[in-house]
N, C-alpha and C. Protein backbone atom coordinates (compact mmCIF):
# COMPACT_ATOMS: atom_id res chain seq x y z
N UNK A 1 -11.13 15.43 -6.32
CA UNK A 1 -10.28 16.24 -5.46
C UNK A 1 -8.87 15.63 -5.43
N UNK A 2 -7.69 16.46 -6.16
CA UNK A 2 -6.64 15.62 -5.26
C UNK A 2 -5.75 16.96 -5.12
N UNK A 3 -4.70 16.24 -4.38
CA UNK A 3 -3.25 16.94 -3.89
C UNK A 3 -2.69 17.20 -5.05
N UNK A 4 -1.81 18.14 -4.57
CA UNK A 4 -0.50 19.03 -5.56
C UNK A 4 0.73 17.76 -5.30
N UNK A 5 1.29 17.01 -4.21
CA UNK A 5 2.14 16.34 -4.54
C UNK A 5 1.82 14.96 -3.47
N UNK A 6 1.83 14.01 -4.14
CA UNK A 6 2.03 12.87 -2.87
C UNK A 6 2.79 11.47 -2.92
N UNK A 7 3.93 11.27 -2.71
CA UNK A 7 4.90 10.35 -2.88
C UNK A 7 4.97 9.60 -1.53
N UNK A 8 5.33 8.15 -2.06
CA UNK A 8 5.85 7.11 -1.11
C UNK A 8 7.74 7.83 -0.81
N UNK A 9 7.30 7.46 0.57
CA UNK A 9 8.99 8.02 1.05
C UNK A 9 9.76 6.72 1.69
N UNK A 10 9.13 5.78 2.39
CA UNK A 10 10.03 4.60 3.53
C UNK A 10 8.62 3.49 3.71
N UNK A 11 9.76 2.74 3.99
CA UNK A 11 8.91 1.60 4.46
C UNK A 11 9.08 1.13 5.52
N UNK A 12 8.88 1.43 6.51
CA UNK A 12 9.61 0.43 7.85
C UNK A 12 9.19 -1.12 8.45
N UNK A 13 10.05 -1.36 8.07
CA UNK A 13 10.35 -3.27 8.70
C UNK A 13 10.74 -2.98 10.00
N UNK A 14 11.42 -2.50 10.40
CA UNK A 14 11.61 -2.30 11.37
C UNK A 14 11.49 -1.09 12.61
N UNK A 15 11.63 -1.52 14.17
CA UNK A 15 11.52 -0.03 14.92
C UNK A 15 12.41 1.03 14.61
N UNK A 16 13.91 0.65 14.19
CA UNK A 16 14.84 1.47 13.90
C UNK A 16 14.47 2.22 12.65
N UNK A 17 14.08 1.61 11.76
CA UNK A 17 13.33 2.40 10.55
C UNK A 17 11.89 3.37 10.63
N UNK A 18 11.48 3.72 12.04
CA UNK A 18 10.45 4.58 11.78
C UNK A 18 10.75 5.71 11.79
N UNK A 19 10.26 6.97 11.41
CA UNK A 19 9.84 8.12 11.22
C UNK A 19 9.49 8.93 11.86
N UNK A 20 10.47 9.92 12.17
CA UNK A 20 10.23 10.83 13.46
C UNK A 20 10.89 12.56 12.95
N UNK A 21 9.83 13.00 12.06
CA UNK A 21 10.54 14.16 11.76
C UNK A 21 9.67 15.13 12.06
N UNK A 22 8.94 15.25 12.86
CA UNK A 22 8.24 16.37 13.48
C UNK A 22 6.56 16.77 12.72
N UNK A 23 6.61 15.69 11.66
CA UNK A 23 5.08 16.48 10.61
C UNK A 23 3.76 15.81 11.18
N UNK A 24 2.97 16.17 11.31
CA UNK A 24 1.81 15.34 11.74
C UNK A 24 1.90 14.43 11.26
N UNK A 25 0.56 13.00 11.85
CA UNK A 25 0.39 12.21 10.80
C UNK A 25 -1.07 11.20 11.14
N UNK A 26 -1.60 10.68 9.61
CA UNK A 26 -2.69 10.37 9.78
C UNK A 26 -2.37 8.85 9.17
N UNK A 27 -2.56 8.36 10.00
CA UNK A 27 -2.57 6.61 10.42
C UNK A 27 -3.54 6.30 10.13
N UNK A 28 -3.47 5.29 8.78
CA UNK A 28 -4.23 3.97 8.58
C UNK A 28 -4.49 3.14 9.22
N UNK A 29 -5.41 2.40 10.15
CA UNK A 29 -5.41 0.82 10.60
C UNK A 29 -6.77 0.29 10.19
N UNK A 30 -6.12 -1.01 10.17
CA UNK A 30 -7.38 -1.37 10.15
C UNK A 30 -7.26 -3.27 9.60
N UNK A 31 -8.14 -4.21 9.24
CA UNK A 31 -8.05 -5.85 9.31
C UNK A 31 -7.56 -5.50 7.87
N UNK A 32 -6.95 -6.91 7.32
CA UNK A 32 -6.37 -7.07 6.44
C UNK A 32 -7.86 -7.24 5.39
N UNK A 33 -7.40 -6.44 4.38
CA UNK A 33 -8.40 -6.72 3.22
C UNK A 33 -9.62 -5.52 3.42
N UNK A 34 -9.95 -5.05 4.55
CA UNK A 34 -10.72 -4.03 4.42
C UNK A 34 -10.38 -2.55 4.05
N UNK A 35 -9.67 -2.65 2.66
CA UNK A 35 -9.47 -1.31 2.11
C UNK A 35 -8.66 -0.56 2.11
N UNK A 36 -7.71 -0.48 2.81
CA UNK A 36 -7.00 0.84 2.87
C UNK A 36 -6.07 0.63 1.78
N UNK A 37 -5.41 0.40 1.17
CA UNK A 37 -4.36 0.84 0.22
C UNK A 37 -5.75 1.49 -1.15
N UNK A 38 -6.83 0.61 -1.13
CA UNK A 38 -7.68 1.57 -2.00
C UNK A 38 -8.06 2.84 -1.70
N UNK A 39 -8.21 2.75 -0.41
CA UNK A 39 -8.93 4.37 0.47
C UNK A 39 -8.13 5.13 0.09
N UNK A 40 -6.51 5.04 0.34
CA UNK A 40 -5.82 6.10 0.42
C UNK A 40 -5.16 6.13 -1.21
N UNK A 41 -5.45 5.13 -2.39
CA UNK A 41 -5.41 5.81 -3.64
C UNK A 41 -6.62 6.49 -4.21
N UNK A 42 -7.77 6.47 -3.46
CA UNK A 42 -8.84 7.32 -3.88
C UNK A 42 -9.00 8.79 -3.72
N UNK A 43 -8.27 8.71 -2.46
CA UNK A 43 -8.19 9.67 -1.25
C UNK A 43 -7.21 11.23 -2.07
N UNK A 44 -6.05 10.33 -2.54
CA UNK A 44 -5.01 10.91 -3.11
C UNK A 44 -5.05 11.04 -4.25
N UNK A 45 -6.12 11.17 -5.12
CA UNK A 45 -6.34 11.14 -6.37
C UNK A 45 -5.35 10.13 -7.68
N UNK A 46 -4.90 9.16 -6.86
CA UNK A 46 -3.75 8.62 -7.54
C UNK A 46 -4.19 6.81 -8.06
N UNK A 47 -3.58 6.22 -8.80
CA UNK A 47 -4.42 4.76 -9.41
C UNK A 47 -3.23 3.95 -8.80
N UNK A 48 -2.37 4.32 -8.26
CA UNK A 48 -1.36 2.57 -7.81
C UNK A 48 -0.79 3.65 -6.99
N UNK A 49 -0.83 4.78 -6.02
CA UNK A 49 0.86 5.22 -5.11
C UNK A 49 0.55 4.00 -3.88
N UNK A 50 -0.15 3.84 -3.34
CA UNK A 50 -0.49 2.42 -2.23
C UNK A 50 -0.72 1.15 -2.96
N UNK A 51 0.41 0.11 -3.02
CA UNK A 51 0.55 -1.04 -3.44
C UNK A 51 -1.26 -1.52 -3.04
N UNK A 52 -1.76 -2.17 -3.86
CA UNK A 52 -3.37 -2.89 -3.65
C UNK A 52 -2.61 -4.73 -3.89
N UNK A 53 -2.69 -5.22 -2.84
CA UNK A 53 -2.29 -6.65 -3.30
C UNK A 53 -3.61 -7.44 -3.21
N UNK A 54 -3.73 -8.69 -3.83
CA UNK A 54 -4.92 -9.85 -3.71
C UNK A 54 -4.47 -10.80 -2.85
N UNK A 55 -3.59 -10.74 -2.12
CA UNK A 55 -2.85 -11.57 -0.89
C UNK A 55 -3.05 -11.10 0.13
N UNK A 56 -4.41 -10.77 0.99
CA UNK A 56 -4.55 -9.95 2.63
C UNK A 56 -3.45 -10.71 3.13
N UNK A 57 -3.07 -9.38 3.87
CA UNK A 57 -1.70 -9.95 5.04
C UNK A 57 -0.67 -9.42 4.40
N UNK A 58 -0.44 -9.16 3.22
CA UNK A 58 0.60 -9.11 2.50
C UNK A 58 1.34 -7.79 2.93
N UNK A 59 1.05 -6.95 3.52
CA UNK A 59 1.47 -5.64 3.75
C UNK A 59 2.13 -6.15 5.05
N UNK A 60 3.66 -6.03 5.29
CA UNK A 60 4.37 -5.61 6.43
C UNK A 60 5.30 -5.46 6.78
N UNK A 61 5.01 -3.94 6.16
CA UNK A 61 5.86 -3.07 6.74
C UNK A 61 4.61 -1.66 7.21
N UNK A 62 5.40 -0.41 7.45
CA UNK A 62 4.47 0.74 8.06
C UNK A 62 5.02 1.39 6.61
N UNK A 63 3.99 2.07 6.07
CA UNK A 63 4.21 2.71 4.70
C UNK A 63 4.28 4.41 5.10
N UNK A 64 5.02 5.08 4.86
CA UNK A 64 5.08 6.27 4.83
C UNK A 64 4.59 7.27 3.69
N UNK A 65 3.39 7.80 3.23
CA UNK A 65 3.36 8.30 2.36
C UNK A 65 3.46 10.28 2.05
N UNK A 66 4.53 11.18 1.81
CA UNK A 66 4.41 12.69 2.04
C UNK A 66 3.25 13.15 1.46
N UNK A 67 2.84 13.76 2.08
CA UNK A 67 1.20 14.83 1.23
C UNK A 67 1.96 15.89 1.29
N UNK A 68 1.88 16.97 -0.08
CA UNK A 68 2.19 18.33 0.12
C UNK A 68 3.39 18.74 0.32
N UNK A 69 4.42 17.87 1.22
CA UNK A 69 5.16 18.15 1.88
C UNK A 69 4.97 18.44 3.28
N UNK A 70 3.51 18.51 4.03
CA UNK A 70 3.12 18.98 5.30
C UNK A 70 2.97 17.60 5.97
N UNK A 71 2.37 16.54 5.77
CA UNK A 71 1.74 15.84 6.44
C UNK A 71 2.41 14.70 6.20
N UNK A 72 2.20 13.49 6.81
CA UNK A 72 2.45 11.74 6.51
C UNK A 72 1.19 11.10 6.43
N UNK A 73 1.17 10.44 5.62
CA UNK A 73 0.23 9.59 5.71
C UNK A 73 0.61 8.00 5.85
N UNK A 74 0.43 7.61 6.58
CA UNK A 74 1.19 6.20 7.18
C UNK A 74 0.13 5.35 7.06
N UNK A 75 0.50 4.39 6.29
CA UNK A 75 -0.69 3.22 6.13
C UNK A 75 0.09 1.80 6.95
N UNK A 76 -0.57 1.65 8.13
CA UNK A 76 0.04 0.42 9.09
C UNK A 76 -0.18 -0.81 8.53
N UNK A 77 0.14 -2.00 8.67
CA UNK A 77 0.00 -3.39 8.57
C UNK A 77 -1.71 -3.62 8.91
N UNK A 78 -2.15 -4.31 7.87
CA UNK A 78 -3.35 -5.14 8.38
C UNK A 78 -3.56 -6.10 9.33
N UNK A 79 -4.34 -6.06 10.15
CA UNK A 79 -3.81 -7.25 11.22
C UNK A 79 -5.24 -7.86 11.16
N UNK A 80 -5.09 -9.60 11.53
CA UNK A 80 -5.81 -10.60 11.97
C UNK A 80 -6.06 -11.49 10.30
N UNK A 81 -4.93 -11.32 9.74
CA UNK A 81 -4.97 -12.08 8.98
C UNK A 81 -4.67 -13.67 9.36
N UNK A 82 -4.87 -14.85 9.11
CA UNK A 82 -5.41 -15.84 9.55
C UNK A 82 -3.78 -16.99 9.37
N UNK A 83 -3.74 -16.51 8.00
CA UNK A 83 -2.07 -17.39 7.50
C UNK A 83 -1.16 -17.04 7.50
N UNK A 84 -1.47 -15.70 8.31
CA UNK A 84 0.29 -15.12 8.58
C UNK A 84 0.30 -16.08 9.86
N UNK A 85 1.65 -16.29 10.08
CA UNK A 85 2.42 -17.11 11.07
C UNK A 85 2.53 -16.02 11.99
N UNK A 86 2.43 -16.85 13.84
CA UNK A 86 2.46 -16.33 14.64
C UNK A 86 3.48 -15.36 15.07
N UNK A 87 4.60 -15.73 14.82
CA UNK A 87 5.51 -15.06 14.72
C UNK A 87 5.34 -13.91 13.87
N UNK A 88 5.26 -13.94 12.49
CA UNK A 88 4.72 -12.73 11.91
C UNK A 88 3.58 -11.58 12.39
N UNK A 89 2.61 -12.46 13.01
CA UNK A 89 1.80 -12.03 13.71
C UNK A 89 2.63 -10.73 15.02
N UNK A 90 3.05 -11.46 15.79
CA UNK A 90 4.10 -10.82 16.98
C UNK A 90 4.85 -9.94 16.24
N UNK A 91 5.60 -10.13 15.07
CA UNK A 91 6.35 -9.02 14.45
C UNK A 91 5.38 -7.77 14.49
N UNK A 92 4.86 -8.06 13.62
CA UNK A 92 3.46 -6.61 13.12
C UNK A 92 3.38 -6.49 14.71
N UNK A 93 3.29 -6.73 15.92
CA UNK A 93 2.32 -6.17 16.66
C UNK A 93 3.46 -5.31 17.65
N UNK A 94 4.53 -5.49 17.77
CA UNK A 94 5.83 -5.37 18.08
C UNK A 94 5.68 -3.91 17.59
N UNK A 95 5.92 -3.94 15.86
CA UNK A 95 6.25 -2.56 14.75
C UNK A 95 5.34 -1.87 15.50
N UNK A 96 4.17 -2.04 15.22
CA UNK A 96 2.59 -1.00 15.04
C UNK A 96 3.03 -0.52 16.57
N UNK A 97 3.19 -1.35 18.28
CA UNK A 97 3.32 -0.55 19.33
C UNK A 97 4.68 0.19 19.48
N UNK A 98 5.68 -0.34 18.75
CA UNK A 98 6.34 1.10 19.02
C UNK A 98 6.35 2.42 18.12
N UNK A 99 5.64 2.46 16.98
CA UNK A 99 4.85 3.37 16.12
C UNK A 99 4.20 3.94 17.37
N UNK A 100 3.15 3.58 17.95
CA UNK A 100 2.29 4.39 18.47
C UNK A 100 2.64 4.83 19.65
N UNK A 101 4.02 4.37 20.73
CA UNK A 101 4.57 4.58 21.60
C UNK A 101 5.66 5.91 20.91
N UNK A 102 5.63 6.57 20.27
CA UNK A 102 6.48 7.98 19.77
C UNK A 102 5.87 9.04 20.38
N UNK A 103 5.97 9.54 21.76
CA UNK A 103 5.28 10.36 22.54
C UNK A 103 5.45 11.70 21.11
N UNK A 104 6.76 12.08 20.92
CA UNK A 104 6.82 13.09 19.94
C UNK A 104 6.02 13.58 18.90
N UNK A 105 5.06 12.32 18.70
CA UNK A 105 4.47 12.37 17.41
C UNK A 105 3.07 12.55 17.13
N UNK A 106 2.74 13.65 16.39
CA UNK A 106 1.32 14.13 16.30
C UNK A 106 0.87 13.22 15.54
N UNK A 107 -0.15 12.29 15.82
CA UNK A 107 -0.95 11.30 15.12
C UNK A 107 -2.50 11.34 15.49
N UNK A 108 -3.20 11.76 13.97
CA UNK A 108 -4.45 11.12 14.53
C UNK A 108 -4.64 9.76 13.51
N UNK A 109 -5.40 8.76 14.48
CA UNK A 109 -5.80 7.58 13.96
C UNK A 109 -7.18 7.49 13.37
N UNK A 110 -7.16 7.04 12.16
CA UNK A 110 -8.31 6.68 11.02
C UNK A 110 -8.76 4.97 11.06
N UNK A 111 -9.44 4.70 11.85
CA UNK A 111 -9.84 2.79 12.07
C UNK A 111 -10.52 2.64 10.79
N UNK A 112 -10.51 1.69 9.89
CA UNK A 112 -11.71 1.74 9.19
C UNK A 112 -12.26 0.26 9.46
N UNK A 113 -13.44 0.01 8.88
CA UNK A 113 -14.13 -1.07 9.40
C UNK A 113 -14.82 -1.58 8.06
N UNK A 114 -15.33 -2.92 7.91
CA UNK A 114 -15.73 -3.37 6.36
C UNK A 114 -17.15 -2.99 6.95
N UNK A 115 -17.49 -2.19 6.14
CA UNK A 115 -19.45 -1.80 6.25
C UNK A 115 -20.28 -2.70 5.95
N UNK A 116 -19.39 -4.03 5.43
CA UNK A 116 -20.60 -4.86 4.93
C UNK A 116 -20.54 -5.88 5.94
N UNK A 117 -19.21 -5.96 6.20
CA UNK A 117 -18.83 -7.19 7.67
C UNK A 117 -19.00 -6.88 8.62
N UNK A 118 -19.27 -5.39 9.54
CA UNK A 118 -19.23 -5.22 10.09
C UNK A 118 -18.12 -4.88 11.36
N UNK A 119 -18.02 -4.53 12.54
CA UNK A 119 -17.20 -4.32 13.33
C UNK A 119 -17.01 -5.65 13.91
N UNK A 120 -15.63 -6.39 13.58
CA UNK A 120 -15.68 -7.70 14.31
C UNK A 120 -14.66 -7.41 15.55
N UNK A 121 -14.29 -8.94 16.37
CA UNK A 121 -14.10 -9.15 17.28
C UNK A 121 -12.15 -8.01 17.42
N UNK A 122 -11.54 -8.35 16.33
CA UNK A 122 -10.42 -8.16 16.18
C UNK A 122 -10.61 -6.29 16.13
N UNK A 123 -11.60 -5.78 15.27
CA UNK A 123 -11.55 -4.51 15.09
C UNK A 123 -12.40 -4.06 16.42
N UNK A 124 -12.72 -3.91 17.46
CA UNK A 124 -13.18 -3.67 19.06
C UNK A 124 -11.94 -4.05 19.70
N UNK A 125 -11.11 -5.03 19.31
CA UNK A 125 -9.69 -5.08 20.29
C UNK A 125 -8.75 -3.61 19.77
N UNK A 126 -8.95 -3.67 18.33
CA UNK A 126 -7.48 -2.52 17.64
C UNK A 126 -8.72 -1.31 18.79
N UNK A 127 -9.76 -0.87 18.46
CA UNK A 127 -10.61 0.65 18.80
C UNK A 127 -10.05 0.55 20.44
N UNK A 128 -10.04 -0.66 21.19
CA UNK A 128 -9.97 -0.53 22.39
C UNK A 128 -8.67 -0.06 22.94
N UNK A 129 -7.45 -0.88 22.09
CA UNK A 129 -6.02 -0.57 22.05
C UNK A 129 -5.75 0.77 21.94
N UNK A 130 -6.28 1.36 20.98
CA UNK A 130 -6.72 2.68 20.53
C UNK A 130 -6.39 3.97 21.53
N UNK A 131 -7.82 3.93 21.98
CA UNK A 131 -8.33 4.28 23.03
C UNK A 131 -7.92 4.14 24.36
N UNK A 132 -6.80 3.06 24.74
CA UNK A 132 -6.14 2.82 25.54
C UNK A 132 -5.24 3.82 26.09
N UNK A 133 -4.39 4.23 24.49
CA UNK A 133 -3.24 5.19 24.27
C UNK A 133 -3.40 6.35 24.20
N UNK A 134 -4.83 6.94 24.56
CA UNK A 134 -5.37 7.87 24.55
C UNK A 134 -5.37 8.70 22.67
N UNK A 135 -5.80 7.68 22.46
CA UNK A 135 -6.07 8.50 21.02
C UNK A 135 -7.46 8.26 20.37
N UNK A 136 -7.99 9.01 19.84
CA UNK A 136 -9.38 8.58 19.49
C UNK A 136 -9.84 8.96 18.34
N UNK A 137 -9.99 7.36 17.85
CA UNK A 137 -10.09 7.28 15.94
C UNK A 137 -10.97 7.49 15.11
N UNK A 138 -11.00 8.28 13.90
CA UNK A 138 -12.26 8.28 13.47
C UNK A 138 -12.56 7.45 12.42
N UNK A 139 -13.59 7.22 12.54
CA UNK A 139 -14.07 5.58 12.23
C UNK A 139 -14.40 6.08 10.81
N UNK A 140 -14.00 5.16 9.69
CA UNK A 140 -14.15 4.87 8.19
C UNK A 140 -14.64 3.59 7.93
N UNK A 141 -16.27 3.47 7.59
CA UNK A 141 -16.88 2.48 7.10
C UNK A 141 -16.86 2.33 5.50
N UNK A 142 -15.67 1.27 5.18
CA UNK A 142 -15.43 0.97 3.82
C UNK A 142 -16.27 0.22 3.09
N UNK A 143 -16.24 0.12 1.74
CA UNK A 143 -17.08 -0.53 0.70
C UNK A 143 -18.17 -0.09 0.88
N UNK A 144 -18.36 1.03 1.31
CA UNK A 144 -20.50 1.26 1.54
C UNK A 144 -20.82 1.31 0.50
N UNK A 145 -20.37 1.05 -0.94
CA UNK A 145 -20.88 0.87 -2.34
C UNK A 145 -21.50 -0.76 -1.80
N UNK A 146 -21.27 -1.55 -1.12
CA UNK A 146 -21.20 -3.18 -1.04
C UNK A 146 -22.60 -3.33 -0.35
N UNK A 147 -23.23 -2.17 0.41
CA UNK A 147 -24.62 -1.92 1.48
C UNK A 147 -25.46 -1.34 0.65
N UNK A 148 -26.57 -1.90 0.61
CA UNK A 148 -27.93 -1.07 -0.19
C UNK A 148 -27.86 0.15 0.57
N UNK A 149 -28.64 1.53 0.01
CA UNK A 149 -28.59 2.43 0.31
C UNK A 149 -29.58 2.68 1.59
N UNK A 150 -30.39 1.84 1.55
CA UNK A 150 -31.89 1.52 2.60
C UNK A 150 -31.20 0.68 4.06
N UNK A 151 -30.22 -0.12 3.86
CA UNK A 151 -29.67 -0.72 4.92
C UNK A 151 -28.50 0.01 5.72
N UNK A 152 -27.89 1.06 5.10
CA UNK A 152 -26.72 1.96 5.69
C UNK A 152 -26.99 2.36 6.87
N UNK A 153 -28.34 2.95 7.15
CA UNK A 153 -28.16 3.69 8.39
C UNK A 153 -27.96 2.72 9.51
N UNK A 154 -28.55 1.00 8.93
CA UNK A 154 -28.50 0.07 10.39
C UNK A 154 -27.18 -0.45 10.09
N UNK A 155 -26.32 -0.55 9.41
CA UNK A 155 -25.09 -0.86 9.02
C UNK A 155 -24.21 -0.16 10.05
N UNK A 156 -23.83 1.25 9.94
CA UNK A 156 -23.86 2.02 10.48
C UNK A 156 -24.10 1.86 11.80
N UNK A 157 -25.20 2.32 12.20
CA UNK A 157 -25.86 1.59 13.60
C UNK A 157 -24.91 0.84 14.41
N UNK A 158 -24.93 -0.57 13.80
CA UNK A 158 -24.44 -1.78 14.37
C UNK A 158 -22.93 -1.67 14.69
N UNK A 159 -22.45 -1.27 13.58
CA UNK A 159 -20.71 -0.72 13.83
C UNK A 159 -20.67 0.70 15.16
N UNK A 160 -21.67 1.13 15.60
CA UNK A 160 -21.91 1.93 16.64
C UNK A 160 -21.59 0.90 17.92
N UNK A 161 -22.61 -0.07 17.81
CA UNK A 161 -22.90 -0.60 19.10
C UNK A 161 -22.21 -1.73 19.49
N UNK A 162 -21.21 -2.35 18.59
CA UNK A 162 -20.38 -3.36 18.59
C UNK A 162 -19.29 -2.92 19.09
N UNK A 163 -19.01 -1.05 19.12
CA UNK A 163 -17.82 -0.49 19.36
C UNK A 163 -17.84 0.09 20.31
N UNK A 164 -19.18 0.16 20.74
CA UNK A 164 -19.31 0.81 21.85
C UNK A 164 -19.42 2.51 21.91
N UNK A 165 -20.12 2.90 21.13
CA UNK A 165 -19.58 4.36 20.65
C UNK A 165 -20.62 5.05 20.31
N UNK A 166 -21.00 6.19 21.12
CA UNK A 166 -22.09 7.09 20.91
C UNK A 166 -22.50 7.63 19.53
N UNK A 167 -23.75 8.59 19.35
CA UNK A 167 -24.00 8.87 17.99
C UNK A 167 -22.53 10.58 17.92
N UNK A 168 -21.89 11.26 19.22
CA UNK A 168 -21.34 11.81 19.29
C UNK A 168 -19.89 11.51 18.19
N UNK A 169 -20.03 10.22 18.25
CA UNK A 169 -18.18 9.82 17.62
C UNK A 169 -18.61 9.85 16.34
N UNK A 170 -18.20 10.66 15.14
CA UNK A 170 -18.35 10.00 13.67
C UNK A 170 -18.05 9.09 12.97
N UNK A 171 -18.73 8.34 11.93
CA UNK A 171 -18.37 7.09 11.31
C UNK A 171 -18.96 7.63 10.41
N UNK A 172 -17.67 7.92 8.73
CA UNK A 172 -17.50 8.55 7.81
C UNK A 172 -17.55 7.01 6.80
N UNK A 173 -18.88 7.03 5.97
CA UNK A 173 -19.16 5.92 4.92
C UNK A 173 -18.64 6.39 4.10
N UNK A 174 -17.71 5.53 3.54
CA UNK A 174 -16.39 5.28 2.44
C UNK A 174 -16.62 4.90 1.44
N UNK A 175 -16.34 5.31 0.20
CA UNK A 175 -16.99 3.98 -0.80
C UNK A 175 -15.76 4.64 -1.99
N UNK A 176 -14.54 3.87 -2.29
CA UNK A 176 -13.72 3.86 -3.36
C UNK A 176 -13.69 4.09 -4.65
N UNK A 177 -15.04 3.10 -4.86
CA UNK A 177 -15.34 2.89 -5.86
C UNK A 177 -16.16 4.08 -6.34
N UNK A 178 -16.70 4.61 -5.63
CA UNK A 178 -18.12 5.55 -6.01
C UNK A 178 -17.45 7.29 -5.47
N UNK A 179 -16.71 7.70 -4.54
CA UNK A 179 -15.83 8.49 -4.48
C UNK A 179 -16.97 9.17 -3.38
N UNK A 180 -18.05 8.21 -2.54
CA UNK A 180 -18.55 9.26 -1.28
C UNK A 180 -17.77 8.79 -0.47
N UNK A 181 -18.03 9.72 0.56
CA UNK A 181 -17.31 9.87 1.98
C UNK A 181 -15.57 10.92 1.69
N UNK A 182 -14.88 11.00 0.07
CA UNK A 182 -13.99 11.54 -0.05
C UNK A 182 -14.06 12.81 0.67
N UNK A 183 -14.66 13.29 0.00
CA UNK A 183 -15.18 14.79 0.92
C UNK A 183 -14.90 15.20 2.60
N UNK A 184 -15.86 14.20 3.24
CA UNK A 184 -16.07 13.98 4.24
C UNK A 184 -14.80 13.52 5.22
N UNK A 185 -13.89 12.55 4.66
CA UNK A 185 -12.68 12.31 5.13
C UNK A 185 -11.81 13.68 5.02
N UNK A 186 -11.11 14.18 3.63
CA UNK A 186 -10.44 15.13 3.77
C UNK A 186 -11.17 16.38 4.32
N UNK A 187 -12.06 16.52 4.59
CA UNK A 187 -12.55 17.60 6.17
C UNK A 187 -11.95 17.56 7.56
N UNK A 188 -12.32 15.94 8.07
CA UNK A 188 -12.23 15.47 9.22
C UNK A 188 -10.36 15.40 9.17
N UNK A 189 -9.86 15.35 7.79
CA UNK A 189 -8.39 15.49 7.84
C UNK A 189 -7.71 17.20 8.38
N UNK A 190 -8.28 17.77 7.30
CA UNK A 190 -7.78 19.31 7.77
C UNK A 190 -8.15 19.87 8.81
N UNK A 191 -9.21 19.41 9.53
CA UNK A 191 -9.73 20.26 10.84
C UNK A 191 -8.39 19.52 11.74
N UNK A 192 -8.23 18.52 12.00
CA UNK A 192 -6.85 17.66 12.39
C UNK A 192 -5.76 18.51 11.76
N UNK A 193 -5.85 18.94 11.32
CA UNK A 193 -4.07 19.35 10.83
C UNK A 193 -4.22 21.12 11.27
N UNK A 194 -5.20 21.44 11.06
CA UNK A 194 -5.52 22.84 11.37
C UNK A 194 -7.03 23.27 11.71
N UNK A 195 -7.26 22.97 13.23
CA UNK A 195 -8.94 23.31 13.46
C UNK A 195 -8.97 25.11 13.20
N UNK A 196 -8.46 26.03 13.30
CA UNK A 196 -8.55 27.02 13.21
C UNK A 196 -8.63 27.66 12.04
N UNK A 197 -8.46 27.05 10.81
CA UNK A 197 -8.26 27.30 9.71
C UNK A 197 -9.37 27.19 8.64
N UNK A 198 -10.19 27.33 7.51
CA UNK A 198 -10.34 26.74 6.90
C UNK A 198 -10.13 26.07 5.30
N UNK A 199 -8.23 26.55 5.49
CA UNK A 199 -7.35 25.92 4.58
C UNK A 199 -7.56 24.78 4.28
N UNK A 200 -7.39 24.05 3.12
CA UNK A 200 -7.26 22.66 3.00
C UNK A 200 -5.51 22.65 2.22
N UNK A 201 -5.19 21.40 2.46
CA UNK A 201 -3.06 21.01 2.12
C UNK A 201 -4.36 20.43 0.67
N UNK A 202 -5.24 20.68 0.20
CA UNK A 202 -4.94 19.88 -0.99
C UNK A 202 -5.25 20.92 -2.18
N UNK A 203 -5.38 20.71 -3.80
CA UNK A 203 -4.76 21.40 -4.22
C UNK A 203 -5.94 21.67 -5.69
């Protein structure tokens, strides 16, 4: 499955550099190293538009990416990386709250979580932060290529109960490599961009 057009547009280092032009948008978060610059080149049918580095942490800035021309797809900073410096640390956390402080701005949030690591201490602080701001994320369990197929449903499970989160909330198993859950994400995307519809922006 992919899109008709999807380009990197900005990068913001800074609050003055974010993005406020009225288009929806679907926000990446999630710990450093659990996936997302792969998710969202799988996602987008594309092999490098989201930089993939072997340096977790290495991402920071807020990535802006156009779908279609309708949508953003914003891939945030990884956080709880270990050797970023505190200060760096405080930077990223600085960017990401006034990102999410843009009353203007239609955002739904995508958490994803490592399916094989589970929901740790750091990813229950981001869901809680979350949820704080009144937004409520739908959960992407990455690498489920990395989980036997017999252990998923308690995989699964456990990322339920660590988060605190009924069988009501969905948690969409991801797998990059193997191309499940694609489907399943760009659904849970277009009903977000248009519940009334059953258009899809892709192509």
């Amino acid at each position: 499955m992919k899109t008709n057009a999807a380009e990197f547009i900005r990068a913001a280092h800074h609050v003055r550099d974010l993005l406020c032009d009225g288009k929806p948008e679907i926000a990446f978060v999630g710990r450093s190293n659990v996936g997302k610059s792969t998710l969202l080149n799988r996602l987008l049918g594309r092999k490098a538009l989201a930089r993939i580095s072997s340096t977790p942490g290495r991402t920071r800035a807020i990535n802006y990416f156009l779908i279609d021309s309708q949508v953003l797809f914003v891939d945030l900073p990884g956080f709880g990386y270990a050797k970023a410096s505190k200060s760096d640390r405080a930077e990223w956390a600085r960017l990401i709250e006034s990102y999410f402080e843009q009353p203007e701005n239609r955002i739904h949030v995508l958490q994803l979580v490592d399916a094989k690591v589970g929901a740790t201490p750091l990813d229950v602080q981001a869901f809680e932060y979350l949820t704080s701001l009144g937004h409520a994320p739908t959960l992407i369990a990455t690498k489920v290529d990395k989980v036997g197929r017999a252990r998923r449903p308690a995989a699964i499970s456990k990322i339920r109960r660590t988060l605190e989160i009924g069988d009501d909330v969905e948690v969409i198993a991801f797998s990059a490599k193997s191309g499940e859950g694609v489907r399943d994400l760009w659904k849970e995307i277009n009903t977000f961009l248009d519940p009334s519809s059953n258009d899809s922006i892709q192509g």
